[in-house]
PDB file of N, CA and C in Angstrom:
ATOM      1  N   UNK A   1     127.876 -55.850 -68.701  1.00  0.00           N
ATOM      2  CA  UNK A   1     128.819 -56.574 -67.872  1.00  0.00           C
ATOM      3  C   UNK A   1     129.759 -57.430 -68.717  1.00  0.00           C
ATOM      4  N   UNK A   2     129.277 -57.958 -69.776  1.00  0.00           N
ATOM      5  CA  UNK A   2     130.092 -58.905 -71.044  1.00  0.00           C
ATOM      6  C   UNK A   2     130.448 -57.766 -71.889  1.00  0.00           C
ATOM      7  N   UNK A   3     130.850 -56.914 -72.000  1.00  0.00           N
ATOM      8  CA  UNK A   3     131.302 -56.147 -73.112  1.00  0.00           C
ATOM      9  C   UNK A   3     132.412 -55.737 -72.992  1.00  0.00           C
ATOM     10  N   UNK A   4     132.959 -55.075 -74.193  1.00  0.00           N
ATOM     11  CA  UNK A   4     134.468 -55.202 -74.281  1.00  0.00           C
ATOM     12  C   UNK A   4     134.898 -53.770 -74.071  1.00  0.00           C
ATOM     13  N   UNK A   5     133.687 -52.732 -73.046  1.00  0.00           N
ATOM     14  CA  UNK A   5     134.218 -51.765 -73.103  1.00  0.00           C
ATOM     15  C   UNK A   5     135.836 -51.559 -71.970  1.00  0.00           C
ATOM     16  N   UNK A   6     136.140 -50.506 -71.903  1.00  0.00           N
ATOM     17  CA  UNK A   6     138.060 -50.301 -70.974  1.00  0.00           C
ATOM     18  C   UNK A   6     136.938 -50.620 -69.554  1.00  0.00           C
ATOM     19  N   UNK A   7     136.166 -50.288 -68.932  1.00  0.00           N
ATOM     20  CA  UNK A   7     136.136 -50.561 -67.600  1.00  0.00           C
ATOM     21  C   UNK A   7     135.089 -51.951 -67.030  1.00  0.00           C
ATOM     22  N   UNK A   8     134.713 -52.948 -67.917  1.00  0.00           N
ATOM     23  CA  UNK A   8     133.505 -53.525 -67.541  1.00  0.00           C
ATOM     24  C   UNK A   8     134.331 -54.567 -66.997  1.00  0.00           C
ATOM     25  N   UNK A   9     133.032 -55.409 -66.497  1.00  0.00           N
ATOM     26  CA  UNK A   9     133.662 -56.675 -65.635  1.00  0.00           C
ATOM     27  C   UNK A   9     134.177 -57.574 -66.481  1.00  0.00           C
ATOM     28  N   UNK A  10     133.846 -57.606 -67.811  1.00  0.00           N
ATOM     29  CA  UNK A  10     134.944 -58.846 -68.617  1.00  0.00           C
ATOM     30  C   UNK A  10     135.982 -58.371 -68.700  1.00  0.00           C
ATOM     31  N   UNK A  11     136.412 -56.964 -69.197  1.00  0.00           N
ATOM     32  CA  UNK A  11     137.599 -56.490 -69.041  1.00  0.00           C
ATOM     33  C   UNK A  11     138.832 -56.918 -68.091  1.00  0.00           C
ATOM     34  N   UNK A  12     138.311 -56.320 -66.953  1.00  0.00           N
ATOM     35  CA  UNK A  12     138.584 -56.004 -65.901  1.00  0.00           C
ATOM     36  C   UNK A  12     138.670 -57.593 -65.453  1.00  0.00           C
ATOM     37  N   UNK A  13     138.226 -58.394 -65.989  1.00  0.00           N
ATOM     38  CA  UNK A  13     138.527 -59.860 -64.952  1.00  0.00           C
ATOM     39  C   UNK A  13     137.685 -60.496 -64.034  1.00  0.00           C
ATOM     40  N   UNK A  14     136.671 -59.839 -64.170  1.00  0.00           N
ATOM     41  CA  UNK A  14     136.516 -60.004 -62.175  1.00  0.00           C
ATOM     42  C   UNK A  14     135.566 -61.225 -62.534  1.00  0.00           C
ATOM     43  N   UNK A  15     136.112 -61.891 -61.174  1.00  0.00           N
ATOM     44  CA  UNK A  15     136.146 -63.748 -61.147  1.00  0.00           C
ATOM     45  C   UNK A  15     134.407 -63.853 -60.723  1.00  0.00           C
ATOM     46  N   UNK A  16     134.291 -64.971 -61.239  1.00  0.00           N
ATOM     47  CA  UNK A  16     133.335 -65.401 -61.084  1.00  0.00           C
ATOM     48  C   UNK A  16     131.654 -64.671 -61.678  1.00  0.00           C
ATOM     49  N   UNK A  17     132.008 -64.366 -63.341  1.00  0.00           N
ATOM     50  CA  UNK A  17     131.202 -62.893 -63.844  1.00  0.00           C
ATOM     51  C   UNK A  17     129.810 -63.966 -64.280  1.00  0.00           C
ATOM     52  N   UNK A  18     130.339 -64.973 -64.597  1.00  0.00           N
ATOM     53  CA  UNK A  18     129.058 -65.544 -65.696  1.00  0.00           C
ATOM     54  C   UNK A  18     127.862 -66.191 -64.233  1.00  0.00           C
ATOM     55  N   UNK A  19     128.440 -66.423 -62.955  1.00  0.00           N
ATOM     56  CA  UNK A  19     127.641 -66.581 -62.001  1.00  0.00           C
ATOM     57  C   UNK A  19     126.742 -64.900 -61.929  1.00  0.00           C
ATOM     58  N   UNK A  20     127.357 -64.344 -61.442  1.00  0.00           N
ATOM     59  CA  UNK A  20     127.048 -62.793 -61.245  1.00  0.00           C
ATOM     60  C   UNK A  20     126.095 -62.628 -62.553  1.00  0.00           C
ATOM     61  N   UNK A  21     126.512 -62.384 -63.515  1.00  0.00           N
ATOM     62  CA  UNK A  21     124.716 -62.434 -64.410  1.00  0.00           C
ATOM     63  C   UNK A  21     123.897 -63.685 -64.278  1.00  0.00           C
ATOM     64  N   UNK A  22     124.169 -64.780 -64.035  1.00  0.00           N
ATOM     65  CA  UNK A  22     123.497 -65.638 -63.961  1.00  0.00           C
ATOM     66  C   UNK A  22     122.263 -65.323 -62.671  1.00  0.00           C
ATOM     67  N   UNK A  23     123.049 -64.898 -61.269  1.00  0.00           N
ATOM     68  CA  UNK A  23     122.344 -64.487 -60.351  1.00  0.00           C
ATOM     69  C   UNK A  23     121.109 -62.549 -61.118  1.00  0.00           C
ATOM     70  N   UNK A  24     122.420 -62.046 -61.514  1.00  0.00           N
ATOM     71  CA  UNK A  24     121.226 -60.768 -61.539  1.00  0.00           C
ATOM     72  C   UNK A  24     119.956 -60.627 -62.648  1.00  0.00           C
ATOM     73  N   UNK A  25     120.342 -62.032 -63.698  1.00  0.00           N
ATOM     74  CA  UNK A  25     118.925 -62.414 -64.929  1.00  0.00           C
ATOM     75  C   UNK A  25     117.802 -62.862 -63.849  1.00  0.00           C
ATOM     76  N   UNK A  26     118.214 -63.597 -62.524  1.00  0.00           N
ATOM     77  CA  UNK A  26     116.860 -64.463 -62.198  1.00  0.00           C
ATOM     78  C   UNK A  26     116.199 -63.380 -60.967  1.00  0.00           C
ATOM     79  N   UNK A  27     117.170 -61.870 -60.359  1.00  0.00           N
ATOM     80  CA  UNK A  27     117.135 -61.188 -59.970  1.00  0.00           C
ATOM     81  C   UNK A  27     115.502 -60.601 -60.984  1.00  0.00           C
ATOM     82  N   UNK A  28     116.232 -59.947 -61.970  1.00  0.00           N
ATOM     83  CA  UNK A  28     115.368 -59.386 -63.243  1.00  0.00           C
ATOM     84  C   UNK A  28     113.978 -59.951 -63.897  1.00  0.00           C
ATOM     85  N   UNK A  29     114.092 -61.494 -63.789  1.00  0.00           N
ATOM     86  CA  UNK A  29     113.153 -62.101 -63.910  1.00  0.00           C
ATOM     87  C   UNK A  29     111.856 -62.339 -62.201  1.00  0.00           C
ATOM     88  N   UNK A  30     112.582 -62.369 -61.314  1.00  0.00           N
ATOM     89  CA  UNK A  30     112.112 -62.619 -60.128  1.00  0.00           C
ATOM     90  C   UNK A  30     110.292 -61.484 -60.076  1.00  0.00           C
ATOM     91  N   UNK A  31     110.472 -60.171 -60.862  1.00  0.00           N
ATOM     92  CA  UNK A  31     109.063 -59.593 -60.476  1.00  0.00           C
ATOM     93  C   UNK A  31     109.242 -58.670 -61.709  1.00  0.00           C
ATOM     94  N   UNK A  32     108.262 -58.382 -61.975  1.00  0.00           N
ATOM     95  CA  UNK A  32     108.496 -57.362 -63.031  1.00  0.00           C
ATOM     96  C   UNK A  32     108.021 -56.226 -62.798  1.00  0.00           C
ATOM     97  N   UNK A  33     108.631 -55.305 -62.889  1.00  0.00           N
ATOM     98  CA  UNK A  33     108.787 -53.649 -62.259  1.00  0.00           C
ATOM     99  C   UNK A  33     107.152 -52.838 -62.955  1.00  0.00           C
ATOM    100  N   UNK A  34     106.991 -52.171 -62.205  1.00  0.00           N
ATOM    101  CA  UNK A  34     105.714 -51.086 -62.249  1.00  0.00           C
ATOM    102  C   UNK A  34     105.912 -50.023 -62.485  1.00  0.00           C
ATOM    103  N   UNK A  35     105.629 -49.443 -63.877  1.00  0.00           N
ATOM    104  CA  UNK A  35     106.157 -47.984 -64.123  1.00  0.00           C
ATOM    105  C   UNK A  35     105.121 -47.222 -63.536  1.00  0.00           C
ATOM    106  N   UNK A  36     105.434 -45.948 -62.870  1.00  0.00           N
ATOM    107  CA  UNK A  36     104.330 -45.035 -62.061  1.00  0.00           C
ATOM    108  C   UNK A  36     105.100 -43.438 -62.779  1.00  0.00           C
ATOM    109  N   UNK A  37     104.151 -42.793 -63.280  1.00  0.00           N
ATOM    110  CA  UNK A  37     104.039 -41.465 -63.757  1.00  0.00           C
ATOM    111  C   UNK A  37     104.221 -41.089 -62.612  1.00  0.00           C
ATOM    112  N   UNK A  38     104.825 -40.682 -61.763  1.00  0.00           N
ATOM    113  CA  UNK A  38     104.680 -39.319 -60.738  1.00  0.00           C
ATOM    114  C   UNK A  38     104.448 -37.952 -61.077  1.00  0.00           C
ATOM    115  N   UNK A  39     104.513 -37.842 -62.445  1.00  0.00           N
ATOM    116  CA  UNK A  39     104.053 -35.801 -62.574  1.00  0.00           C
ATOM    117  C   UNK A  39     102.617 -36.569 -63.321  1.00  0.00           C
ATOM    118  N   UNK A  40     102.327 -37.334 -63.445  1.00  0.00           N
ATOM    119  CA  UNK A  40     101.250 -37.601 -63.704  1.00  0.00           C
ATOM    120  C   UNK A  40     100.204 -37.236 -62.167  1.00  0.00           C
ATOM    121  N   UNK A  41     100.857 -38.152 -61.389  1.00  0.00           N
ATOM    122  CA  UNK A  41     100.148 -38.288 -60.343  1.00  0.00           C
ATOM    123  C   UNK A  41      99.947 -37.251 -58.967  1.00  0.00           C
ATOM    124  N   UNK A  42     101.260 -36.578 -59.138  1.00  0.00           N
ATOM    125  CA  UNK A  42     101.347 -35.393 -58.352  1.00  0.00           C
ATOM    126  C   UNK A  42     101.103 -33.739 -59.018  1.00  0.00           C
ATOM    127  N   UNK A  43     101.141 -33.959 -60.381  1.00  0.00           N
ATOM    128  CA  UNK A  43     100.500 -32.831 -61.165  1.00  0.00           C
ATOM    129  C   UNK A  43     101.578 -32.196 -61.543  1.00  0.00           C
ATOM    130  N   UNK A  44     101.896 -31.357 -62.975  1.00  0.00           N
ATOM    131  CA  UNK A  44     102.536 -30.611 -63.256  1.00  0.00           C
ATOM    132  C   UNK A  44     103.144 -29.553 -62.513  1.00  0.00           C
ATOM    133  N   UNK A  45     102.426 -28.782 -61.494  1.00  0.00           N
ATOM    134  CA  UNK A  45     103.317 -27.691 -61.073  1.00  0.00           C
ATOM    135  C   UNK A  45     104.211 -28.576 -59.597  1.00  0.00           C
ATOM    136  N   UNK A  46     104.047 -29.288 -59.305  1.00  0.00           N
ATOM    137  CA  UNK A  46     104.516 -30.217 -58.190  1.00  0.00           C
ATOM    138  C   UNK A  46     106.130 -30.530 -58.909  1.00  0.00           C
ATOM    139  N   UNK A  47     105.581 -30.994 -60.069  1.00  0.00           N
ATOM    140  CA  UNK A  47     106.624 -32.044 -60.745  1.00  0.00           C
ATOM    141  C   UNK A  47     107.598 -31.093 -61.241  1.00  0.00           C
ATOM    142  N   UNK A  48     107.185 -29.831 -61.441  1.00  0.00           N
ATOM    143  CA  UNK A  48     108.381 -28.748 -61.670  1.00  0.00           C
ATOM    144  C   UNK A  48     109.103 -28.561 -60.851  1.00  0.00           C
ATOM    145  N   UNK A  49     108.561 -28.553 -59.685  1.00  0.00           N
ATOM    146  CA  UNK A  49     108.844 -27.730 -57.917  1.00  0.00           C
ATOM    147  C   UNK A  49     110.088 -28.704 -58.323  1.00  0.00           C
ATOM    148  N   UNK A  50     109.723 -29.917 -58.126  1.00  0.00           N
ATOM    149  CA  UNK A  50     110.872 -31.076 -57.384  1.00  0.00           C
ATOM    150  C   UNK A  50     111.872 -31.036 -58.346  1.00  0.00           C
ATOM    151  N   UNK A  51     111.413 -30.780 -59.910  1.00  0.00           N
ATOM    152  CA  UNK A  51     112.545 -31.280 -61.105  1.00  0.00           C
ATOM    153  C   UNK A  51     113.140 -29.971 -60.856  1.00  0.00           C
ATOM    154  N   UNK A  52     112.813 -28.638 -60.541  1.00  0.00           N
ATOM    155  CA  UNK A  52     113.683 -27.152 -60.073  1.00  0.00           C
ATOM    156  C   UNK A  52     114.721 -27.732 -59.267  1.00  0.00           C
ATOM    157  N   UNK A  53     114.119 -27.899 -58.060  1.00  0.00           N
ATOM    158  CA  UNK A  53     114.847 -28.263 -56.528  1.00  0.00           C
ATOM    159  C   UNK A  53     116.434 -29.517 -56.993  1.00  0.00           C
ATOM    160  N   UNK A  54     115.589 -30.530 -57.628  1.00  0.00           N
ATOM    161  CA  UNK A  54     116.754 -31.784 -58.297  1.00  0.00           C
ATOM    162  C   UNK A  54     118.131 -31.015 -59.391  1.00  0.00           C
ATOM    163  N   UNK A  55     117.766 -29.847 -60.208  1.00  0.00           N
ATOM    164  CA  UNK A  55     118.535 -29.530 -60.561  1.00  0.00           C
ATOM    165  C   UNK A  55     119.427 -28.453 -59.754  1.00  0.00           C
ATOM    166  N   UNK A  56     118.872 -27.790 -58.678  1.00  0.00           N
ATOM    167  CA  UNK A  56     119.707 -27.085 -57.490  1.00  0.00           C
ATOM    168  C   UNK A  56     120.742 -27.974 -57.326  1.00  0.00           C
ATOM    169  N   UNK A  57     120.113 -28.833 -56.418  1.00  0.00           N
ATOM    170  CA  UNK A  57     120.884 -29.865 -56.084  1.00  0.00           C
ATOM    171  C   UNK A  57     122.134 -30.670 -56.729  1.00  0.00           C
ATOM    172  N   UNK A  58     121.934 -31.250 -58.112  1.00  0.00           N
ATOM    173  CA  UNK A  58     123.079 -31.416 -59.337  1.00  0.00           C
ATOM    174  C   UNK A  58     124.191 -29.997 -59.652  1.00  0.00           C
ATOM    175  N   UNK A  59     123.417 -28.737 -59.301  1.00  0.00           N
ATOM    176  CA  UNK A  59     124.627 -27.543 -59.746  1.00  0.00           C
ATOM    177  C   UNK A  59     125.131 -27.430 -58.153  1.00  0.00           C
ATOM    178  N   UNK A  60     124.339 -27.388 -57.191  1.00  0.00           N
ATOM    179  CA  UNK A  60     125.541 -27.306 -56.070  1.00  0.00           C
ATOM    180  C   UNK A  60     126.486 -28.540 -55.672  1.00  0.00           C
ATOM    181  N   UNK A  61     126.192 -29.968 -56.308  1.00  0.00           N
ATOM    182  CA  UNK A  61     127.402 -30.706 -56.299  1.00  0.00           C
ATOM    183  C   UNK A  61     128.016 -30.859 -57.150  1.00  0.00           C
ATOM    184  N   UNK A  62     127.814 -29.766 -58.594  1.00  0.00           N
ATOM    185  CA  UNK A  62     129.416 -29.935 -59.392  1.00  0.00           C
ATOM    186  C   UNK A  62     129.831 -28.458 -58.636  1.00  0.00           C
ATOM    187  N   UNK A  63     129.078 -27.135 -58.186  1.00  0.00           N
ATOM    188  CA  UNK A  63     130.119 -26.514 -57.283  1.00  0.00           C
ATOM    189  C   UNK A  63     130.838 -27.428 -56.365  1.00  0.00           C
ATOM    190  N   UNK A  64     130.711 -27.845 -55.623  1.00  0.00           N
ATOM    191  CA  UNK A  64     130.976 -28.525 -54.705  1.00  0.00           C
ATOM    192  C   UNK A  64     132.202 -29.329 -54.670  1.00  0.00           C
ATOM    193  N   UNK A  65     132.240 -30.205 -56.014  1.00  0.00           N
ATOM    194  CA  UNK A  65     133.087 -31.029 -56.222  1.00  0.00           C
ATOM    195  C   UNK A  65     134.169 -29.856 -56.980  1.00  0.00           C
ATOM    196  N   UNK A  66     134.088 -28.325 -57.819  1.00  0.00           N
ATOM    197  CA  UNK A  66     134.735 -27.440 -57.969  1.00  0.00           C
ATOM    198  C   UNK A  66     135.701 -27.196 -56.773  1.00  0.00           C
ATOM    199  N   UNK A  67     134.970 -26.947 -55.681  1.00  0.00           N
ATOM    200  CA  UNK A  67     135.810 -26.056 -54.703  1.00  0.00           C
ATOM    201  C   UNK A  67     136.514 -27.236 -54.294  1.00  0.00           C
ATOM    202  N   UNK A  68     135.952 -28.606 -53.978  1.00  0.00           N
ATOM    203  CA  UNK A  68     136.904 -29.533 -52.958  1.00  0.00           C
ATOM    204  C   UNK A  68     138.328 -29.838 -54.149  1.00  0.00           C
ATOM    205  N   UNK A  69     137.711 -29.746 -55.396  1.00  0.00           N
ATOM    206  CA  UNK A  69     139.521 -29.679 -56.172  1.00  0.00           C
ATOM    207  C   UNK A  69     140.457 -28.434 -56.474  1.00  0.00           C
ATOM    208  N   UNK A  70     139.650 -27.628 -55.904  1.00  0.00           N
ATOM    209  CA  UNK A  70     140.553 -26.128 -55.591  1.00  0.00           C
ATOM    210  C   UNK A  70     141.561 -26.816 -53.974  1.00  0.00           C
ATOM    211  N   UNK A  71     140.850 -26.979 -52.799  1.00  0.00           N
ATOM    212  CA  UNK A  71     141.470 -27.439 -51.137  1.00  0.00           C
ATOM    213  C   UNK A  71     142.246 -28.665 -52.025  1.00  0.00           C
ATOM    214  N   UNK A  72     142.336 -29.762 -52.528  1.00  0.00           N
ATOM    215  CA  UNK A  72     142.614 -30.418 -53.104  1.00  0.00           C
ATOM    216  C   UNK A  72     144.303 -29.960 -53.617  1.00  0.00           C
ATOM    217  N   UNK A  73     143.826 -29.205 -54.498  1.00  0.00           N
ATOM    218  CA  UNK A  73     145.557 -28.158 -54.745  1.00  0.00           C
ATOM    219  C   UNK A  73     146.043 -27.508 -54.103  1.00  0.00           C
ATOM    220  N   UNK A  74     145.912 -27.088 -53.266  1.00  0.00           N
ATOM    221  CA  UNK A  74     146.214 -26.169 -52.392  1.00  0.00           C
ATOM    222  C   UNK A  74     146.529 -26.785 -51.168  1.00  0.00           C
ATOM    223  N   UNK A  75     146.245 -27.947 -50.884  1.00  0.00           N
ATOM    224  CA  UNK A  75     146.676 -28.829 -49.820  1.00  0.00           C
ATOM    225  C   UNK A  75     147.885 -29.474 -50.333  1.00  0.00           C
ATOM    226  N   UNK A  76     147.859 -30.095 -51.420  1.00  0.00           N
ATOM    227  CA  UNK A  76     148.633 -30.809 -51.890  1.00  0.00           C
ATOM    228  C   UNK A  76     149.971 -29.901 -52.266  1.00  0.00           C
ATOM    229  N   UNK A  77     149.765 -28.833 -52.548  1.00  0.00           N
ATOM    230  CA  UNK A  77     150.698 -27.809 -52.679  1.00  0.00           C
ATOM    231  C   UNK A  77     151.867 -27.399 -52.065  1.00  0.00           C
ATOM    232  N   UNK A  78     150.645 -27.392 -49.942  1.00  0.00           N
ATOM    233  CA  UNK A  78     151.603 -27.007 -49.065  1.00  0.00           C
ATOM    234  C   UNK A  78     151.958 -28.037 -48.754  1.00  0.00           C
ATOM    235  N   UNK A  79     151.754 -29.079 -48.871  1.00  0.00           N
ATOM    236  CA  UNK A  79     152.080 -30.536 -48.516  1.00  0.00           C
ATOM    237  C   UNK A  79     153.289 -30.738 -48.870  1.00  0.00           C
ATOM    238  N   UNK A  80     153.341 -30.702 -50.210  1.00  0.00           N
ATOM    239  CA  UNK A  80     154.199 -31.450 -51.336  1.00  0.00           C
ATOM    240  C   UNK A  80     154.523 -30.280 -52.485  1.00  0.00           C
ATOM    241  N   UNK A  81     155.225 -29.495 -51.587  1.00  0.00           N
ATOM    242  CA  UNK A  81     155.694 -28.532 -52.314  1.00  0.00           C
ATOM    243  C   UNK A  81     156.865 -28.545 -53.668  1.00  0.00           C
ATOM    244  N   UNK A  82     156.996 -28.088 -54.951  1.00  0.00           N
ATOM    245  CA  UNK A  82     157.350 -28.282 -56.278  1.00  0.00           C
ATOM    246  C   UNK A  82     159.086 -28.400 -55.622  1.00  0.00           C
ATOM    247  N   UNK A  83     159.648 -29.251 -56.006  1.00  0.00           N
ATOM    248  CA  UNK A  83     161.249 -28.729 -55.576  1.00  0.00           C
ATOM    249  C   UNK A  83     161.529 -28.123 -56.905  1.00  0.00           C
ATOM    250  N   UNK A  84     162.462 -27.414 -56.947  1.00  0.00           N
ATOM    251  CA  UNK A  84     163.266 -26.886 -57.664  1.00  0.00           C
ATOM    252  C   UNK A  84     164.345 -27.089 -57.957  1.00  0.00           C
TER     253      UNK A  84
END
């Protein structure tokens, strides 16, 4: 959030930042998180099933996001056709 990369919130300005970490450190501090193995706990061939299914899922939304910037051009096309 303090870093000087092109899009972060110091960059970028945005008011009131040193409250905003101030709030999300005592956020962070408030409980401390529980790591849980799930292919531990649900077993290897389980943990494939779902990590298969999760990567379906990731290739049909970069298709997805493919075709909507194909309608994308093609709208914009008949829309806002090139003058000449």
């Amino acid at each position: 959030m303090e870093g000087n990369a092109k899009l972060s919130p110091k960059t970028r300005s945005v008011p009131d930042l040193k409250d905003r970490v101030t709030r999300l450190q005592a956020y962070e501090a408030w409980h401390q998180p529980r790591k849980i193995d799930f292919a531990a706990i649900v077993g290897p061939e389980m943990w494939q099933r779902h990590m298969r299914n999760r990567q379906k899922v990731l290739d049909l939304l970069k298709q997805s996001q493919e075709l909507a910037n194909e309608i994308r051009d093609i709208v914009a096309e008949a829309v806002y056709p090139p003058k000449l």
